[in-house]
Protein backbone atom coordinates (compact mmCIF):
# COMPACT_ATOMS: atom_id res chain seq x y z
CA UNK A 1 16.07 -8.37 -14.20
CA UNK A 2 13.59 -5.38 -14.22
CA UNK A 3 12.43 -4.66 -17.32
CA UNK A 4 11.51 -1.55 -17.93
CA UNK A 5 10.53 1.32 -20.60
CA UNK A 6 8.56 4.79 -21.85
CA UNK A 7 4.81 4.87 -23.23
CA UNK A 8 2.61 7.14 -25.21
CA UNK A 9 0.48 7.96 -21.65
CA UNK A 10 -2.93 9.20 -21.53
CA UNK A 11 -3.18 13.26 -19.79
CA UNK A 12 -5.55 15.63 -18.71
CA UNK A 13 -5.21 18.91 -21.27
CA UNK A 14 -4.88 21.53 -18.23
CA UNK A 15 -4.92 24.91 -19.00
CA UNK A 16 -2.32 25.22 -15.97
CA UNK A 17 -0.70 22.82 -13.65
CA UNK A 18 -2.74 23.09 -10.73
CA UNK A 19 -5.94 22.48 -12.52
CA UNK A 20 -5.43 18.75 -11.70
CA UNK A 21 -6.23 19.37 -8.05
CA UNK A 22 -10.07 18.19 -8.90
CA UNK A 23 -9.04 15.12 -11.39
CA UNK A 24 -7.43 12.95 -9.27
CA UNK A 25 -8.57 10.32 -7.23
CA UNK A 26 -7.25 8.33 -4.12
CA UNK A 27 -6.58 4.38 -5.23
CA UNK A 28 -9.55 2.33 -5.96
CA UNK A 29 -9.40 0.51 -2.84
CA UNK A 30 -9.32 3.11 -0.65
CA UNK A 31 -12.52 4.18 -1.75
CA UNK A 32 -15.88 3.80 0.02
CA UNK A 33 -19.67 4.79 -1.71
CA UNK A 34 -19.21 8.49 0.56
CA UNK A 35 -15.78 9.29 -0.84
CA UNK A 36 -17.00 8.33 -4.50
CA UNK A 37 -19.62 10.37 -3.98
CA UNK A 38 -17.38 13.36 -3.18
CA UNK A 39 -15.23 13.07 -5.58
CA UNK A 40 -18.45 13.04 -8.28
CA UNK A 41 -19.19 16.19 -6.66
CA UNK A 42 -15.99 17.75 -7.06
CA UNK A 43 -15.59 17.12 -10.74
CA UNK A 44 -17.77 15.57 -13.60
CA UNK A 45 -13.89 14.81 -14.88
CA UNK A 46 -12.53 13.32 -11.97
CA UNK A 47 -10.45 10.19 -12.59
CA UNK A 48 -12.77 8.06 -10.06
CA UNK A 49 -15.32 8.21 -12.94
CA UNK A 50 -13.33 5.43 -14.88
CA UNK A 51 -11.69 3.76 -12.08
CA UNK A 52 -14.80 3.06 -10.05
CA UNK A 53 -17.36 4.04 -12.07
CA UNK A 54 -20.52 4.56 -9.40
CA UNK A 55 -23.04 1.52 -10.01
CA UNK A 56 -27.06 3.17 -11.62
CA UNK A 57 -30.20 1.42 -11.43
CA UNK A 58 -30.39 -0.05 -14.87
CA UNK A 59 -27.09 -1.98 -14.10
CA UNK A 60 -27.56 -5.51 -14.45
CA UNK A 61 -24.00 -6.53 -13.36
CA UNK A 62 -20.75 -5.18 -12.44
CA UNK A 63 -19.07 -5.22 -15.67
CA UNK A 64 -21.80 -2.48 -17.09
CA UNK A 65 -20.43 0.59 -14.66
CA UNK A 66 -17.13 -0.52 -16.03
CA UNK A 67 -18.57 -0.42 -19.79
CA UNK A 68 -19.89 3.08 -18.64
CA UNK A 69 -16.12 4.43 -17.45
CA UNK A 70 -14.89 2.73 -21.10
CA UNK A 71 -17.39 4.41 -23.00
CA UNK A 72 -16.64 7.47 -20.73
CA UNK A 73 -13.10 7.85 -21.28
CA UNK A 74 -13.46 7.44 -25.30
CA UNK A 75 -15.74 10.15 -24.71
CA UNK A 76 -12.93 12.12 -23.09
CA UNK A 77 -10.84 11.02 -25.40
CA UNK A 78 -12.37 12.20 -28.67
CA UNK A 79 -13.51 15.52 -26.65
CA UNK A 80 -10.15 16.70 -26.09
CA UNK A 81 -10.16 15.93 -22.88
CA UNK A 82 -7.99 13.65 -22.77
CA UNK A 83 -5.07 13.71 -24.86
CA UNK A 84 -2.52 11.42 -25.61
CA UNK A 85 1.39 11.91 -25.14
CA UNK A 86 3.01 12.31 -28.56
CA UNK A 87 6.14 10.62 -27.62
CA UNK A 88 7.21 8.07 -26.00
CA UNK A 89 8.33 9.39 -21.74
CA UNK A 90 8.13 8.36 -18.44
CA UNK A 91 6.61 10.54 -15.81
CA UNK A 92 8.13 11.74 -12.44
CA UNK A 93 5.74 11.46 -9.78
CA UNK A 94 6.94 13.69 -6.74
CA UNK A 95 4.82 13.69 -3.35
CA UNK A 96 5.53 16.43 -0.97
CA UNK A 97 4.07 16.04 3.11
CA UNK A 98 4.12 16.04 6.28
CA UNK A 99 3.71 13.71 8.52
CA UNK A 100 4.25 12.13 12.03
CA UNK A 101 6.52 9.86 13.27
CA UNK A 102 6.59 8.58 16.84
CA UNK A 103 5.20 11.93 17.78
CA UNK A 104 7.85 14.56 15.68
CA UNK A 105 6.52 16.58 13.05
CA UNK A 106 8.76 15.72 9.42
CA UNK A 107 8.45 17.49 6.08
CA UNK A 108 8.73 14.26 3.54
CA UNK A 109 9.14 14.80 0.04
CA UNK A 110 9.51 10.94 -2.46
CA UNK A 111 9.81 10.77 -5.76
CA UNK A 112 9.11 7.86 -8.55
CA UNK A 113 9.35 6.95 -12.24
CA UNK A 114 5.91 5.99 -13.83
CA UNK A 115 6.71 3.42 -16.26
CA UNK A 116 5.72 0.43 -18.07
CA UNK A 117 6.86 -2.62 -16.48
CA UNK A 118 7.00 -6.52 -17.87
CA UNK A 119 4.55 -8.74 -16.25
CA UNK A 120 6.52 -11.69 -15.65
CA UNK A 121 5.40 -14.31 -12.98
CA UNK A 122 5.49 -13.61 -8.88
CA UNK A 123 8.06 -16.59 -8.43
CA UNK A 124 7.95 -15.54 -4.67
CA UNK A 125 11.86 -14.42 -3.85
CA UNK A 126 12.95 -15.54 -7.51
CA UNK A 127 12.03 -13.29 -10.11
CA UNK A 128 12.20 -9.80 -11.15
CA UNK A 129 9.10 -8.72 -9.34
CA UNK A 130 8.24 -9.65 -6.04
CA UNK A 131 4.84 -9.50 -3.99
CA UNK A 132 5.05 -9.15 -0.29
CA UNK A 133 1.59 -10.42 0.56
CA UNK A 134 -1.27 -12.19 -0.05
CA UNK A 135 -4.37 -11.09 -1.85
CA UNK A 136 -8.01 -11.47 -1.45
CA UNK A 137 -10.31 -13.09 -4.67
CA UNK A 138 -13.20 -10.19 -4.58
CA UNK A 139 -10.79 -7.34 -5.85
CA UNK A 140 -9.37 -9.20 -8.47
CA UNK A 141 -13.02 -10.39 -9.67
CA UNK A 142 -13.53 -6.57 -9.89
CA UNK A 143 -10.40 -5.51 -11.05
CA UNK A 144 -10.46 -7.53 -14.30
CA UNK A 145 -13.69 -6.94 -15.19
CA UNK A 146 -12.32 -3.19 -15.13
CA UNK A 147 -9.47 -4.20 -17.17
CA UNK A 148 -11.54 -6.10 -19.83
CA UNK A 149 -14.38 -3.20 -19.96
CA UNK A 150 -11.82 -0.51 -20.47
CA UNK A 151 -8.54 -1.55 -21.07
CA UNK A 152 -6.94 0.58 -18.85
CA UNK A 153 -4.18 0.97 -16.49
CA UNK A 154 -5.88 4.01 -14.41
CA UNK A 155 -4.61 3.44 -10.41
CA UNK A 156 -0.85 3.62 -9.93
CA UNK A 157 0.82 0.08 -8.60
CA UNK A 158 3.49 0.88 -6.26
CA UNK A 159 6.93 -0.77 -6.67
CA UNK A 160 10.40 -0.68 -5.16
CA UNK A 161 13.44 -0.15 -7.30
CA UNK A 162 15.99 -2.10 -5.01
CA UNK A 163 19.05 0.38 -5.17
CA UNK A 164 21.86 -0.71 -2.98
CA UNK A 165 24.06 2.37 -3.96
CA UNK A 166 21.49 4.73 -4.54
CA UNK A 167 22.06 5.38 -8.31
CA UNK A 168 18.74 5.04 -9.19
CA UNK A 169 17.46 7.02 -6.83
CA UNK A 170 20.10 9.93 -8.47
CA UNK A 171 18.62 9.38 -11.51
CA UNK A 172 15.17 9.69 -10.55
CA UNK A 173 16.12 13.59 -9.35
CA UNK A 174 17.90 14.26 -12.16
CA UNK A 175 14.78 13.87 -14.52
CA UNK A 176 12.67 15.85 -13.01
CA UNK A 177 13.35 18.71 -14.83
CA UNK A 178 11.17 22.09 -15.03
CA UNK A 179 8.18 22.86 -13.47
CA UNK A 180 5.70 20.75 -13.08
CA UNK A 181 3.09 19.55 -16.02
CA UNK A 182 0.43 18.97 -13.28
CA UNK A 183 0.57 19.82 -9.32
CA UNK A 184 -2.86 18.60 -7.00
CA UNK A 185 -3.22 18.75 -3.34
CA UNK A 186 -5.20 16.07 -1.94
CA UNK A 187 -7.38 15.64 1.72
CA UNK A 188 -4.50 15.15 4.00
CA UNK A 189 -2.37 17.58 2.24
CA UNK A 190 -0.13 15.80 0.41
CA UNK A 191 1.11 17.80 -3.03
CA UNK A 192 1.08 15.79 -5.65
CA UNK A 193 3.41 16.97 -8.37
CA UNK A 194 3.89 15.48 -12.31
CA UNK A 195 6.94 15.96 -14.62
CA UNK A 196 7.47 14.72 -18.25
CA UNK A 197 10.46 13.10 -19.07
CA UNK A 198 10.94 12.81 -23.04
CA UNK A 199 14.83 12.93 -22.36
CA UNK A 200 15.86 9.26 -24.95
CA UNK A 201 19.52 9.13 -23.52
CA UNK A 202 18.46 10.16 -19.80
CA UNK A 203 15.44 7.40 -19.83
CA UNK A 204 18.21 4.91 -21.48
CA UNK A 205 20.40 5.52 -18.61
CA UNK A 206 17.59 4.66 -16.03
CA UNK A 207 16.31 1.50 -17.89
CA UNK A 208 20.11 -0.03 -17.45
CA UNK A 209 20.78 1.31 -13.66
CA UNK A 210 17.31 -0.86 -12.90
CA UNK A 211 18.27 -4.22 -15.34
CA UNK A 212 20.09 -5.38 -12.19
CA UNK A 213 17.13 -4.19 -10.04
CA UNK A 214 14.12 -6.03 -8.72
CA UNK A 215 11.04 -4.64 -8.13
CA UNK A 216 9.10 -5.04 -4.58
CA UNK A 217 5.33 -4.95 -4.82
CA UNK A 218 4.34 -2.01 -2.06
CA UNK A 219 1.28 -1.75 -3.28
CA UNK A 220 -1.27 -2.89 -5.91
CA UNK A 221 -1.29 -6.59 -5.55
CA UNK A 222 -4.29 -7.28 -7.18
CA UNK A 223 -3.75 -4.83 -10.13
CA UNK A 224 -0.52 -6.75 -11.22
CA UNK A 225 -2.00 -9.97 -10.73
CA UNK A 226 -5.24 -8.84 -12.74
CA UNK A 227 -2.73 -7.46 -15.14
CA UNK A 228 -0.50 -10.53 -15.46
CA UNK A 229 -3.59 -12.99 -15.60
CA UNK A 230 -5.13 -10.94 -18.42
CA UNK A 231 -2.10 -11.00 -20.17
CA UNK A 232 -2.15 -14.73 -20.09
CA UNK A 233 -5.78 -15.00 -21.38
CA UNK A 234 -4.86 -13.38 -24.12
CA UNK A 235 -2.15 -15.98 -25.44
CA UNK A 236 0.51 -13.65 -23.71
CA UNK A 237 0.30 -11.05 -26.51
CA UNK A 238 3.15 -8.86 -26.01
CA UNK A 239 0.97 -5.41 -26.84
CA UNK A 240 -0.42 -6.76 -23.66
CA UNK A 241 2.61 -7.66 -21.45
CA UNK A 242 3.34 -4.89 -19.59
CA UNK A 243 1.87 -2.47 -17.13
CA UNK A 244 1.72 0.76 -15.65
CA UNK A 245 3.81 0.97 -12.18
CA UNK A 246 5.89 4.13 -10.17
CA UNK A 247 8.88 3.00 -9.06
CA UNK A 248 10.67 4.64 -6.12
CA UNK A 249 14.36 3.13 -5.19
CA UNK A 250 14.46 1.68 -2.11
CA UNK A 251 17.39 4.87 -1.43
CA UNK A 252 15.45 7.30 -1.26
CA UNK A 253 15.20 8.90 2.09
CA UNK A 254 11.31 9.98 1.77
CA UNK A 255 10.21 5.66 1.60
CA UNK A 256 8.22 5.82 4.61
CA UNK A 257 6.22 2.85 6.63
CA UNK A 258 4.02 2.98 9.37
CA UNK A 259 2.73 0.70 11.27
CA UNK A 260 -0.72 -0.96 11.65
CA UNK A 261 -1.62 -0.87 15.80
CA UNK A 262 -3.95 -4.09 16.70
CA UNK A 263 -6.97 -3.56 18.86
CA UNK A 264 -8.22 -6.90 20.06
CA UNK A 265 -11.84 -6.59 19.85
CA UNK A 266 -14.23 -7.91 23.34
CA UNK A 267 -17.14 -9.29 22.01
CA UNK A 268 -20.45 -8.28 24.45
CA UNK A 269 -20.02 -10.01 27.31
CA UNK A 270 -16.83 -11.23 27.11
CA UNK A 271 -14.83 -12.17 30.39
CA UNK A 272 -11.57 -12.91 29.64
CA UNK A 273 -9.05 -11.75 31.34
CA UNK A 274 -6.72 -10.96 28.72
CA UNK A 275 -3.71 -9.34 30.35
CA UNK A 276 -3.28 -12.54 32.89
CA UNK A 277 -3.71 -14.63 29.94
CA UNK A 278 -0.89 -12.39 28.14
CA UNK A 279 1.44 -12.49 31.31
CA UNK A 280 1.64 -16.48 30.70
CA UNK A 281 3.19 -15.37 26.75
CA UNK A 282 5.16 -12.18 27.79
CA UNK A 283 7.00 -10.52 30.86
CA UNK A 284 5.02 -8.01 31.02
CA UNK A 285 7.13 -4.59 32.53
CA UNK A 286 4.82 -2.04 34.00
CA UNK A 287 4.85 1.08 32.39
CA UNK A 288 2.37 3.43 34.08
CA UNK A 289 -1.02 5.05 32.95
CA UNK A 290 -1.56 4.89 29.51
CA UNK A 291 -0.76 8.22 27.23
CA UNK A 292 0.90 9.41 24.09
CA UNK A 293 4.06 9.84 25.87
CA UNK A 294 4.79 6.31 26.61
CA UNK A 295 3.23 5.19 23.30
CA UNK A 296 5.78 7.62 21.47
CA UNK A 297 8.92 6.54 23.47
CA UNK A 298 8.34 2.79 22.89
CA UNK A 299 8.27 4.03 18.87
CA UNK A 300 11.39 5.97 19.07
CA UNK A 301 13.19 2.93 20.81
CA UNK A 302 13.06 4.64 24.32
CA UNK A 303 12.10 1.65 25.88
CA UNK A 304 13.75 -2.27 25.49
CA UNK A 305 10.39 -4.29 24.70
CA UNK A 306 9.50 -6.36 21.74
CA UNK A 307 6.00 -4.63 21.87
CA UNK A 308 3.61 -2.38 23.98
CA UNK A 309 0.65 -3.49 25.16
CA UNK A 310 -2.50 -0.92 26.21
CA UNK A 311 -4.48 -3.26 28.95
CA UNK A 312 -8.29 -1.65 28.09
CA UNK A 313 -9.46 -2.62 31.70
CA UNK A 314 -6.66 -1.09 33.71
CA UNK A 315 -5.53 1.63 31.35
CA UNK A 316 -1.96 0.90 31.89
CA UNK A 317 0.90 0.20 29.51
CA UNK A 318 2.91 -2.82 29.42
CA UNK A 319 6.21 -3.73 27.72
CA UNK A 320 5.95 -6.69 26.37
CA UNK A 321 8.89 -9.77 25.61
CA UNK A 322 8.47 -12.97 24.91
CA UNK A 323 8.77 -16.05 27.72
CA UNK A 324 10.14 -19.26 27.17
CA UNK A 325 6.69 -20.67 27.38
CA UNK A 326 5.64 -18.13 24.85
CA UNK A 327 8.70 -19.16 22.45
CA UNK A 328 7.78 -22.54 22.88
CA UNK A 329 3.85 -21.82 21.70
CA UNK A 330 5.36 -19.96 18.62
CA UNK A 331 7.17 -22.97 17.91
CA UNK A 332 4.14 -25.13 18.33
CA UNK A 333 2.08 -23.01 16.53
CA UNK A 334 4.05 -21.39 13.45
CA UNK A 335 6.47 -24.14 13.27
CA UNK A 336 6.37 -24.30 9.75
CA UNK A 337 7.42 -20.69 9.09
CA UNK A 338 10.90 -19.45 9.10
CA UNK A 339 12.34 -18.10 12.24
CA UNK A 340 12.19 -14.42 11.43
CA UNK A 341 8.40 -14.77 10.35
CA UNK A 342 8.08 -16.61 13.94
CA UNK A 343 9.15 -13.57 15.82
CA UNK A 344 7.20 -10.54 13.45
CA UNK A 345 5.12 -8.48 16.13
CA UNK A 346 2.27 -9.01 13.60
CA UNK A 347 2.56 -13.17 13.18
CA UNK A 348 3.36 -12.64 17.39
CA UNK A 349 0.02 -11.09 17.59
CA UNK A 350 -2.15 -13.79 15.67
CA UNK A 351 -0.81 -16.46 16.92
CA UNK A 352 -0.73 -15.45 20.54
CA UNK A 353 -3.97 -13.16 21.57
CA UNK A 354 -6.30 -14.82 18.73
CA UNK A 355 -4.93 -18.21 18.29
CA UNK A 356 -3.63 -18.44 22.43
CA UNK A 357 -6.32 -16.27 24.23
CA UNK A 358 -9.21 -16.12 22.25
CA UNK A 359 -8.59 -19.84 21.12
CA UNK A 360 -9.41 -19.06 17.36
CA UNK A 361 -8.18 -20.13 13.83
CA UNK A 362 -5.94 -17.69 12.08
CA UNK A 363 -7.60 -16.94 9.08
CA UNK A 364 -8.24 -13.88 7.17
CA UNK A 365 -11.69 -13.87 7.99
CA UNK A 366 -11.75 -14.61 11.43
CA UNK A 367 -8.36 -11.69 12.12
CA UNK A 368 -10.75 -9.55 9.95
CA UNK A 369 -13.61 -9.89 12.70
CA UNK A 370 -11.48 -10.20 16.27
CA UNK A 371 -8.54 -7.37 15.24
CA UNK A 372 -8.82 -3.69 14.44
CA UNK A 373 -6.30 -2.29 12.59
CA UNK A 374 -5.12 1.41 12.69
CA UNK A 375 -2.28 3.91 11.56
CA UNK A 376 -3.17 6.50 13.52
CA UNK A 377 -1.50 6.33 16.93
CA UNK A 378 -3.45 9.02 18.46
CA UNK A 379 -6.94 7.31 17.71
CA UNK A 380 -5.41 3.49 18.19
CA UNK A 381 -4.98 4.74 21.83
CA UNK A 382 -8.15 6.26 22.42
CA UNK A 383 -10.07 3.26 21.36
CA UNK A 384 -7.87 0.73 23.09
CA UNK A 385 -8.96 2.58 26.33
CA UNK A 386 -12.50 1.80 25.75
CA UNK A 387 -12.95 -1.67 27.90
CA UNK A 388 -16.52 -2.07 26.77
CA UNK A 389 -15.40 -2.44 23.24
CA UNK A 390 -11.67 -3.58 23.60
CA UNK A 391 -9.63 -6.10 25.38
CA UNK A 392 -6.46 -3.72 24.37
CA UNK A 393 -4.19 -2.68 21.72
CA UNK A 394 -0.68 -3.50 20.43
CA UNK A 395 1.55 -0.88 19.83
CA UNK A 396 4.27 -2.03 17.03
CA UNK A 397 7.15 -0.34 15.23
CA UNK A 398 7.59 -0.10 11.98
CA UNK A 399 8.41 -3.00 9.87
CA UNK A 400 12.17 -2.39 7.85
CA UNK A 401 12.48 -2.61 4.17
CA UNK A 402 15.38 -5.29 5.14
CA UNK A 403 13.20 -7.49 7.06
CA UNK A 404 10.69 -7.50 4.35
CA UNK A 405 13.27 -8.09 1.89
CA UNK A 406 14.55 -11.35 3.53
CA UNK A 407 11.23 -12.82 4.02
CA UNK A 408 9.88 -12.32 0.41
CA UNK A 409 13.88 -13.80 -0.69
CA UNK A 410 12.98 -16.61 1.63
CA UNK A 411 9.70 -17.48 -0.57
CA UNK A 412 7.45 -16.37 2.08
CA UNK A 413 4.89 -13.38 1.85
CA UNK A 414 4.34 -10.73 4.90
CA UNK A 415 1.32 -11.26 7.03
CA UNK A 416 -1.96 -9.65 6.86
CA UNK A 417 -1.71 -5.61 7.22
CA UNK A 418 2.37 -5.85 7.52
CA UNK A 419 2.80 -2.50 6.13
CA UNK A 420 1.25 0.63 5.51
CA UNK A 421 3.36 2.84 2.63
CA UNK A 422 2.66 6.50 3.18
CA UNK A 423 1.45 8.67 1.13
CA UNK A 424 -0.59 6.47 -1.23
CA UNK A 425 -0.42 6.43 -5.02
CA UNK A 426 -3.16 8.49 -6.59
CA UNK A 427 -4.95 7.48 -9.78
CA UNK A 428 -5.62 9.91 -12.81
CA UNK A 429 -1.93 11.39 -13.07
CA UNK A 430 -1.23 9.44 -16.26
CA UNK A 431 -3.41 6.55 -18.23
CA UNK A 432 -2.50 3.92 -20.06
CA UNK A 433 -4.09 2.26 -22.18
CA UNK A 434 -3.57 -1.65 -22.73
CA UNK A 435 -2.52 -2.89 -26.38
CA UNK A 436 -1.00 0.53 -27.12
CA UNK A 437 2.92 -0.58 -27.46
């Protein structure tokens, strides 16, 4: 059972809407010490200033830059700045783009509900929330050293209202009322737009149309766990038991995943010769030179292979489906693991070219090292042509909501770079502070 409800969020005072555009700031982890840097430069207000506060010679640990963004935001705070909600709302959060898919141009618009949700445990397929993969011990470190320094929920975690009938998703569009309180256009043009919802009997409504809900983590991982464990270091204090997520129902039409291409690294000198290996895994169906055109009609389901395969020495295209000796590795190899997790291109992938060809563990670190992952289908092609660099690259569709569904039901967690939610959350929309409620 979801539970869900309104808070008393933290705002930028904007003289009008679209003087957000220079506040926000793409999701911690996204981030790199460039992009910080920009983001400085575009605004001595910008929300990366308390969610990664940039680290200053007389640091003497990471927990000071996060003492800095504390201090920082009280400063905000008391300045005017900043300014509290005076009752109690949830917050549309409506992204507007364009994007490509399989090589046609869409206009995309999704919309959530930022609200304050119950930390309750990640029973994987039992409870009310549900992760969908694994996370990594160095964010978390990070992440609740923020969350200790500054009490804050700043970065958005992503969750998925399951909505069978679409109610929710009805809901959602009928609260976003108005024009927008705050409006922002980021790098790759997304618009980013904010509406207040103060509405008691139309919030009501929503909080019973999601009681029967559960909510898949899309993204933010680390944040809820941070959030949850902080919670219980506290004695699970209830001021402390919730936190800040958007929710978008799993109905509504703008949910969009892409996939993340593989690109099996060469190291110097290597002398494999990967797509002979790969013929004794796949039947391998020659498709012809290389180019976006076959790339995009594997994507839209042109073409009756389980993958597509860009050989980096011949520069030729291969469908790719399984053999029976290939079935018979899976087995071998991922026998533990449900059927369906068996046959994901990704899990396909490991265990075959790293675990088969290149004869190496399948760990995080070592996929980390050997595979390259990218969105972008235009640039996933260009480097999988380069045969001093590459071996080749794996072309994959789109994992569905469904399939992820039944995994995480089945207790089992997606594998590494599974799915790639687009557009991404950004961070400085609405605050919230911890201890509040």
């Amino acid at each position: 059972m979801a539970d869900l409800w309104p808070f008393r969020g933290y705002r930028y005072s904007l003289e009008k809407p679209e003087d957000l555009d220079p506040l926000i700031s793409p999701p911690y982890d996204m981030l790199d010490a460039a992009s910080i840097d920009r983001l400085y430069g575009k605004s001595n207000l910008n929300a990366v200033l308390i969610d990664q506060n940039r680290p200053e010679s007389v640091d003497n640990a990471n927990l000071d830059r996060h003492a800095r963004a504390a201090a920082l935001f009280a400063a905000w705070e008391a300045q005017g700045i900043i300014k509290r909600e005076k009752v109690p709302s949830v917050y549309v959060y409506e992204q507007q783009f364009e994007i490509e898919l399989a090589g046609v141009r869409k206009r995309i618009e999704r919309s959530g509900i930022i609200s304050l949700v119950k930390l309750v445990d990640l029973d994987d397929g039992k409870g009310a929330v549900l992760p969908h993969e694994y996370t990594l011990s160095g964010p978390k470190i990070d992440r609740y050293e923020h969350l200790s320094a500054t009490q804050l929920n700043v970065g958005q975690i992503f969750g998925l209202l399951s909505d069978e009938q679409g109610d929710i998703f009805g809901l959602i569009r009928a609260m976003k009322n108005g024009a927008p309180a705050g409006t922002a256009v980021d790098a790759d043009g997304v618009r980013h737009n904010l509406y207040i919802c103060n509405d008691g009997p139309a919030i009501r409504r929503f909080q019973e149309a999601a009681r029967d809900s559960t909510i898949l983590i899309a993204d933010g991982h680390h944040r809820y766990e941070t959030a949850l464990n902080y919670y219980r270091d506290l004695g699970s204090d209830p001021a402390f038991g919730s936190v800040m997520m958007t929710l978008v129902s799993t109905a509504d039409p703008g949910l969009i995943i892409r996939s993340f291409h593989r690109l099996i690294r060469k190291p110097q000198g290597g002398g494999i010769d990967f797509l002979r290996d790969l013929s004794r895994y796949f039947t391998l169906i020659d498709l012809g030179r290389a180019d976006g055109s076959v790339i995009n009609a594997f994507l839209q389901g042109a073409l009756s292979a389980t993958m597509l395969f860009v050989d980096s020495a011949s520069k030729s295209a291969f469908g790719c489906s399984l053999t029976a000796y290939g079935e018979s590795f899976l087995q071998k190899t991922l026998g533990e693991r449900s059927p369906e997790w068996r046959h994901l291109e990704m899990s396909i992938i490991n265990a075959v070219a790293v675990g088969g060809i290149l004869g190496l563990p399948l760990n995080g670190k070592v996929l980390h090292e050997n595979v390259e992952y990218l969105q972008d289908t235009t640039a996933a092609l260009d480097r999988s042509l380069d045969d001093s660099s590459y071996y080749g690259g794996f072309f994959i569709k789109p994992v569905t909501l469904e399939t992820i569904h039944r995994i995480v039901a089945g207790g089992e967690r997606m594998p590494q770079k599974s799915t790639n939610f687009f557009p991404k959350l950004y961070s400085g929309l609405v605050f919230n502070r911890l201890g509040d409620a």
